[in-house]
C-alpha atoms as a PDB file:
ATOM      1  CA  UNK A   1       0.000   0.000   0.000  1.00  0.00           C
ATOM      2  CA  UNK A   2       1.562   3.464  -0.885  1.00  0.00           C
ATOM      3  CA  UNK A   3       1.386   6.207   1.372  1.00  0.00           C
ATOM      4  CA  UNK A   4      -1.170   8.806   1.022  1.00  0.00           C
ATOM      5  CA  UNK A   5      -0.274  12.843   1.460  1.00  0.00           C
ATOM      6  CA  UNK A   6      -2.330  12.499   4.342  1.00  0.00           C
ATOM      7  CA  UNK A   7      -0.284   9.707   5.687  1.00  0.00           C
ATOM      8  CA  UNK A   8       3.213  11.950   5.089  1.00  0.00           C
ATOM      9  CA  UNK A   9       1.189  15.070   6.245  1.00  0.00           C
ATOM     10  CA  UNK A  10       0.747  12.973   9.612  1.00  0.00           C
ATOM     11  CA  UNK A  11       4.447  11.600   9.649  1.00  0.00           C
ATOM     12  CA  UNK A  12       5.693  15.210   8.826  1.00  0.00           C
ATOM     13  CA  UNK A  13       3.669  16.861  12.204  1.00  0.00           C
ATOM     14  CA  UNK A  14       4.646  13.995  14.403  1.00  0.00           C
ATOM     15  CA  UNK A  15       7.804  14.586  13.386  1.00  0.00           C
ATOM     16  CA  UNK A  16       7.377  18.301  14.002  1.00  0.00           C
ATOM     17  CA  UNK A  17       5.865  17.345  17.365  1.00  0.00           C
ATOM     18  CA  UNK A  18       8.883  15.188  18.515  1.00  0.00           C
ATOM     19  CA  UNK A  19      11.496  18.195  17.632  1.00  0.00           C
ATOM     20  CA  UNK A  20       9.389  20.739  19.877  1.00  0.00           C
ATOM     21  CA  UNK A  21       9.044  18.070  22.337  1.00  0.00           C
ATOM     22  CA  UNK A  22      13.041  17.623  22.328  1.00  0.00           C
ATOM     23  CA  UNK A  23      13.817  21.282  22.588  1.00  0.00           C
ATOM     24  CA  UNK A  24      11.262  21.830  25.678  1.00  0.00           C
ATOM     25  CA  UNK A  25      13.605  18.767  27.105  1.00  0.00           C
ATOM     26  CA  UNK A  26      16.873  20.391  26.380  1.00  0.00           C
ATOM     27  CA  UNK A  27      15.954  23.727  27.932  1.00  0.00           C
ATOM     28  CA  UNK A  28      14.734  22.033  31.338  1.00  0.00           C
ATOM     29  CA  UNK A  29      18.459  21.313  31.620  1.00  0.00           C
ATOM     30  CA  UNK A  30      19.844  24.974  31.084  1.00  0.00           C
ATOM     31  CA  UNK A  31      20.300  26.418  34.774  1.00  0.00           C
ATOM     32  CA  UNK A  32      18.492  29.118  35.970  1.00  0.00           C
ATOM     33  CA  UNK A  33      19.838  29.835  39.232  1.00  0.00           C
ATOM     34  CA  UNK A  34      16.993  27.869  40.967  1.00  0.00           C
ATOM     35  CA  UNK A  35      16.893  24.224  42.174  1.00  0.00           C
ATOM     36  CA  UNK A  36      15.597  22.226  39.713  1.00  0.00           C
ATOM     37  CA  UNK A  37      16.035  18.143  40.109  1.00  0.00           C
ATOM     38  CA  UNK A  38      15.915  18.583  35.945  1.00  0.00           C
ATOM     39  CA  UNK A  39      19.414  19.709  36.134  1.00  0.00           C
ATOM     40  CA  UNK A  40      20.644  16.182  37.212  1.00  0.00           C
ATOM     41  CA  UNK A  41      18.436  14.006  35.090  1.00  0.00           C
ATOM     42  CA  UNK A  42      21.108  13.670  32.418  1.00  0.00           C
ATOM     43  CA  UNK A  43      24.030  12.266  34.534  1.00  0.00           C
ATOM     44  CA  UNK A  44      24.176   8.363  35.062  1.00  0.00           C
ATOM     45  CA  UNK A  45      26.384   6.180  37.734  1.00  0.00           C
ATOM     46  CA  UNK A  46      27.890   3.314  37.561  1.00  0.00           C
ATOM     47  CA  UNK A  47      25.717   0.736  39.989  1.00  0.00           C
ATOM     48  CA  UNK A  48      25.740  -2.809  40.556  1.00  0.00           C
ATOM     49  CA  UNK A  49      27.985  -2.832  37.370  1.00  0.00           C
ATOM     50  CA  UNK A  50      25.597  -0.880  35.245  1.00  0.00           C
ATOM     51  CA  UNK A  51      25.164   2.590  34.101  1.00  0.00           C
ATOM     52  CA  UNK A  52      22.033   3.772  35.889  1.00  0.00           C
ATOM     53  CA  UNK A  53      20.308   7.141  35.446  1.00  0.00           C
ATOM     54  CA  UNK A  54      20.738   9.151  39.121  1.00  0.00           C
ATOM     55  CA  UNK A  55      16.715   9.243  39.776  1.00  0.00           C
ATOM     56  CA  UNK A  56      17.047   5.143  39.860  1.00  0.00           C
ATOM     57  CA  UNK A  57      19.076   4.904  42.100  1.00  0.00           C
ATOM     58  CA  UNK A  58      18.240   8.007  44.797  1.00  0.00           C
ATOM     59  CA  UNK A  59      15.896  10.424  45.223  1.00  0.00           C
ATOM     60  CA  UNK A  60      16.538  13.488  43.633  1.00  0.00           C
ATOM     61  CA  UNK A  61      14.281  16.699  45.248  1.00  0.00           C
ATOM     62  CA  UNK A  62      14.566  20.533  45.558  1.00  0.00           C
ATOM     63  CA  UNK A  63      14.738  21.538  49.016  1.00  0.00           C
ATOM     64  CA  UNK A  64      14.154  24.950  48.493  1.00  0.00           C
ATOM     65  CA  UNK A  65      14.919  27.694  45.548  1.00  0.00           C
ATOM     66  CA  UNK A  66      18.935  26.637  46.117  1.00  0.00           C
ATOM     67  CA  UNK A  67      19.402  23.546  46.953  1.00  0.00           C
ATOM     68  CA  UNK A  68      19.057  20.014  45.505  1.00  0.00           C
ATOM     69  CA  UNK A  69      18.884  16.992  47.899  1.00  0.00           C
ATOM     70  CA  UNK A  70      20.123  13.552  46.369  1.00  0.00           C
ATOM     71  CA  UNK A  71      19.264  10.875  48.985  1.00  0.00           C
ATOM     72  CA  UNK A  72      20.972   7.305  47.622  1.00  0.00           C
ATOM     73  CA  UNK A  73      18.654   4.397  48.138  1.00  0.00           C
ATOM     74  CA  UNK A  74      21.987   2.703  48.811  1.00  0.00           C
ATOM     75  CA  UNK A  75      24.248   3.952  50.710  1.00  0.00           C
ATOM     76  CA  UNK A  76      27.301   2.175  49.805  1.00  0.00           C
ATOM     77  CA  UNK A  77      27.178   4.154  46.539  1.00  0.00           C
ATOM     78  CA  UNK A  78      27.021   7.924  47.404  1.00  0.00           C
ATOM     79  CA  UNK A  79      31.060   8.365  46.724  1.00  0.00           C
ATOM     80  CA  UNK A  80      30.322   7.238  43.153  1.00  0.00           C
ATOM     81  CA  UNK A  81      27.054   9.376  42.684  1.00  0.00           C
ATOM     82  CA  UNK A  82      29.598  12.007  44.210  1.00  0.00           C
ATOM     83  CA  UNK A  83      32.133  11.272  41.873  1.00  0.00           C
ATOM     84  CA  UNK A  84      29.396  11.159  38.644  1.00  0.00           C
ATOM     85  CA  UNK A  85      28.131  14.944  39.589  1.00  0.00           C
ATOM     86  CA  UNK A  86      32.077  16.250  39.764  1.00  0.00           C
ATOM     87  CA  UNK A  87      32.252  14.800  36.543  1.00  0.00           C
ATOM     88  CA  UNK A  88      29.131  16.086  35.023  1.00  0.00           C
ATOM     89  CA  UNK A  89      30.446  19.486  34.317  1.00  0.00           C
ATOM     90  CA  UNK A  90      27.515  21.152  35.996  1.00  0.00           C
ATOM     91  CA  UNK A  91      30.183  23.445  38.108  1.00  0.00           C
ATOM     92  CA  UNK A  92      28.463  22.623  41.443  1.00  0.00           C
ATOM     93  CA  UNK A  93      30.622  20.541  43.979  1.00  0.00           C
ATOM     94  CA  UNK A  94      28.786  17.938  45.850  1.00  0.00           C
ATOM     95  CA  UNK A  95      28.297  18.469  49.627  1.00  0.00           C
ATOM     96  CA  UNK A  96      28.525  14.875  51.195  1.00  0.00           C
ATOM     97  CA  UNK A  97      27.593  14.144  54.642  1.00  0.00           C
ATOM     98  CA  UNK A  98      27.356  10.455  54.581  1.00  0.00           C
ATOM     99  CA  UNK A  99      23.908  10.171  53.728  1.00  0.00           C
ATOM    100  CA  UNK A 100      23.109  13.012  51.951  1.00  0.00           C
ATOM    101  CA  UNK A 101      24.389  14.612  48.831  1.00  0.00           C
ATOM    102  CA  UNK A 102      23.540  18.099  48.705  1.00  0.00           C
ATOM    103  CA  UNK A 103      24.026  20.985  45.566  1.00  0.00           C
ATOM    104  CA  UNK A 104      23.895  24.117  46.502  1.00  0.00           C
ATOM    105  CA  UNK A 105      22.951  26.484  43.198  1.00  0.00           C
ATOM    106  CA  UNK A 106      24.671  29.452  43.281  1.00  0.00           C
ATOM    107  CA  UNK A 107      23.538  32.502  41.927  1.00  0.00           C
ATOM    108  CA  UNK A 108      24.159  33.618  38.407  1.00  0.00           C
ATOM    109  CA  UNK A 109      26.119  36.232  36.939  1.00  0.00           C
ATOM    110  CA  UNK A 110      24.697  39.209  34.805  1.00  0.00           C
ATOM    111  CA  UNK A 111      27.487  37.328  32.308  1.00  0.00           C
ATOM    112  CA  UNK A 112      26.386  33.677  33.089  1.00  0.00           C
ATOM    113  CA  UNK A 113      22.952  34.892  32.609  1.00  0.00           C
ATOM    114  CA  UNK A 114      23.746  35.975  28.864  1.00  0.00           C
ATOM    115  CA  UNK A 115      25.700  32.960  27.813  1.00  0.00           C
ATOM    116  CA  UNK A 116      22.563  30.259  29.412  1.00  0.00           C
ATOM    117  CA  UNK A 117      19.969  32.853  27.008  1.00  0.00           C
ATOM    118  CA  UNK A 118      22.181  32.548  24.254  1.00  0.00           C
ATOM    119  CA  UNK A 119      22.364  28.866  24.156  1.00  0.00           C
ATOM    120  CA  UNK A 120      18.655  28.616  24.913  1.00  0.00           C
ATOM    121  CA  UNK A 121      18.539  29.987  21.304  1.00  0.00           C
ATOM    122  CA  UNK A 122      21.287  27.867  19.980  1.00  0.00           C
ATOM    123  CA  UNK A 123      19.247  25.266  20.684  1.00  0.00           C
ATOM    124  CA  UNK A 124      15.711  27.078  19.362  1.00  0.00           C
ATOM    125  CA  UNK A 125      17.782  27.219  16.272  1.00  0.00           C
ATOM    126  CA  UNK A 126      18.457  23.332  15.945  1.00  0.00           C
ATOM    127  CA  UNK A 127      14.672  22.767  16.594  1.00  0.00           C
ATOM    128  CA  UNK A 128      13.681  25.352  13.743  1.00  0.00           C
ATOM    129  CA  UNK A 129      16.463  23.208  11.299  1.00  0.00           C
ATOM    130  CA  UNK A 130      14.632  20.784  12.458  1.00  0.00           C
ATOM    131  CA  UNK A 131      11.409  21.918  11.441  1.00  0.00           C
ATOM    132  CA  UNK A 132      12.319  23.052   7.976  1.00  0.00           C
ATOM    133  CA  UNK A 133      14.600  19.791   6.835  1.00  0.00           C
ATOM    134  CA  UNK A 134      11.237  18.000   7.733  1.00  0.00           C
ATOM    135  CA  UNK A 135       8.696  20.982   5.546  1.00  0.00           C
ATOM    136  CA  UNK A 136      11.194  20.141   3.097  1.00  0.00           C
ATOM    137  CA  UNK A 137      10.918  16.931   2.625  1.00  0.00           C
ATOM    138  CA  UNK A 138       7.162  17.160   2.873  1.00  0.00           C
ATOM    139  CA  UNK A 139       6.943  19.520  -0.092  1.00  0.00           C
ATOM    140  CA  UNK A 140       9.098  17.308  -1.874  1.00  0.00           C
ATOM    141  CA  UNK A 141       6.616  14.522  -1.104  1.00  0.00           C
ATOM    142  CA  UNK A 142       3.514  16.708  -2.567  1.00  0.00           C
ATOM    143  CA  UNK A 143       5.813  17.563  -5.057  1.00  0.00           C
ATOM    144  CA  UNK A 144       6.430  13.899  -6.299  1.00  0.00           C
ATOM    145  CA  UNK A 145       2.321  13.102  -5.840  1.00  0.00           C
ATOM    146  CA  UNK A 146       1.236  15.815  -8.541  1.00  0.00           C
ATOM    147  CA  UNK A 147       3.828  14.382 -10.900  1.00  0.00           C
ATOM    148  CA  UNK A 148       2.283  11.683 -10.136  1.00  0.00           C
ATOM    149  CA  UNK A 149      -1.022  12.535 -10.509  1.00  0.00           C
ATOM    150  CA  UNK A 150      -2.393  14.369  -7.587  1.00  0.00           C
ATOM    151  CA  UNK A 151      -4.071  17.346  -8.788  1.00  0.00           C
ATOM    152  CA  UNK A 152      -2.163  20.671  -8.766  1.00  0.00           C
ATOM    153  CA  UNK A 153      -4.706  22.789  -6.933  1.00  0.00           C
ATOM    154  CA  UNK A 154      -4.849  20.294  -4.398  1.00  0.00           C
ATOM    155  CA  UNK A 155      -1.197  19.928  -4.295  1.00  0.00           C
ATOM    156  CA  UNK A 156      -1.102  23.660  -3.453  1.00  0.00           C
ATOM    157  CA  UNK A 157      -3.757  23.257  -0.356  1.00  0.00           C
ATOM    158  CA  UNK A 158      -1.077  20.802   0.743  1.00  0.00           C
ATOM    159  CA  UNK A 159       1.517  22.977   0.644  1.00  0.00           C
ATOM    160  CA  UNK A 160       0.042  25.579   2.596  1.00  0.00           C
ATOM    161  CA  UNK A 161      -1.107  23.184   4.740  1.00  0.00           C
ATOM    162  CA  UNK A 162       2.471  22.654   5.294  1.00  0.00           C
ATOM    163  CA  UNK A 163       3.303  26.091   5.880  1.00  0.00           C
ATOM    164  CA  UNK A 164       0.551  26.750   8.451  1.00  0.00           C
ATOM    165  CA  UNK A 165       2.007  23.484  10.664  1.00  0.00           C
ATOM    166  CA  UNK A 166       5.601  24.922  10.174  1.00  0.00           C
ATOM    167  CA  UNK A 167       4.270  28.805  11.502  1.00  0.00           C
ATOM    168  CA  UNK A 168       2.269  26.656  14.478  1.00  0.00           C
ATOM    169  CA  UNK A 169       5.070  24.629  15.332  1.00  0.00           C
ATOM    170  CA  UNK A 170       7.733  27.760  15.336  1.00  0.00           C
ATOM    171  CA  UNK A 171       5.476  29.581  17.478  1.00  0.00           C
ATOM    172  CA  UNK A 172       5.565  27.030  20.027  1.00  0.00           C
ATOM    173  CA  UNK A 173       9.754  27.154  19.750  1.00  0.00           C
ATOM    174  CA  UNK A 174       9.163  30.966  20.192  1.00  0.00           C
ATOM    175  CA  UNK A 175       6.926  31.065  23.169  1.00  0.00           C
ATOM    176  CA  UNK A 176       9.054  28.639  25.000  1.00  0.00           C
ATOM    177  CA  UNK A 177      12.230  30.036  24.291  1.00  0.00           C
ATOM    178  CA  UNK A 178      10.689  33.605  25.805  1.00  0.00           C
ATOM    179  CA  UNK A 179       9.465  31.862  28.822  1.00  0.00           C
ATOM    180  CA  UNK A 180      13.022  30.639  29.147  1.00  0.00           C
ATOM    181  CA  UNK A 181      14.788  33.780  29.183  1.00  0.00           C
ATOM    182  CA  UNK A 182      12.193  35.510  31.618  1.00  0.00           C
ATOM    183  CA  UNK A 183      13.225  32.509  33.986  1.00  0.00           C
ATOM    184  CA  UNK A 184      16.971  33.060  33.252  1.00  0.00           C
ATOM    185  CA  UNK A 185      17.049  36.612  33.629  1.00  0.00           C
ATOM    186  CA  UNK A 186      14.758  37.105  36.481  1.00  0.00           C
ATOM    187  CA  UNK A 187      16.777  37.621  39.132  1.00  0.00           C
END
């Protein structure tokens, strides 16, 4: 059975769907100066001789606006969950008391600030790539249907049809990229 315009129409806004979903992801993990458990979801330990995302293995809360609270289920492995966060890059250092591992977020810098918004629209950027590569190989789907057959005028509904998901789906990148700045640059 060979797909209908419909059916690449559908494929093409998942798609589109999947790429906003992404970037939302990416920017939960760009500090803001506030304790957010987000911030450690990416980093993994080694446990029980696997590599184990940190929320499996401990609980992971916000105390309050500044500090992060990573409790190990298992105690016997808080110097490697220790030694995973020094690694991480994150520019935090651990505070171990034997049971507890606690991150203290310090405040940002007017220049920190600056460099977190800019990359918040680094990655805006790869989600709008994103968004086009995929309008562009719908059009060249609708394309390939009128030479095929597909009437023209239809073929042109289809293409704006494209158009309006692409404006939709760039709005979305837009209005969370400004609610990401407001949080980075509220002080």
């Amino acid at each position: 059975m060979e797909k209908t315009i419909e059916n690449y129409l559908q494929e093409g806004k998942e798609h589109m769907q999947k790429a906003v979903d992404h970037f939302a992801n990416e920017l939960v993990s760009i500090r803001t100066g506030k304790a957010n458990p987000a911030i450690v979801a990416g980093i993994h330990v080694e446990s029980y001789g696997a590599l184990t995302a940190l929320q499996h293995v401990a609980n992971v809360t916000a105390v309050d606006s500044k500090t992060i609270s990573i409790q190990p289920w298992d105690r016997s492995i808080i110097k490697v969950i220790e030694k995973a966060l020094l690694a991480s890059n994150l520019g935090i250092t651990p505070m171990n008391d034997g049971e507890t591992i606690r991150l203290t977020i310090p405040p940002l810098t007017e220049e920190r600030r600056k460099i977190l918004v800019k990359q918040a629209f680094a990655l805006g950027e790869d989600a709008r790539v994103s968004l086009r590569s995929t309008r562009h190989k719908l059009m060249d789907q609708i394309k390939k249907q009128v030479d095929n057959g597909y009437p023209e005028d239809m073929g042109k509904k289809k293409e704006k049809e494209v158009e309006k998901m692409i404006d939709d789906f760039s709005h979305k990148i837009d209005e969370l990229l400004k609610a990401k700045e407001k949080d980075i640059l509220t002080v």
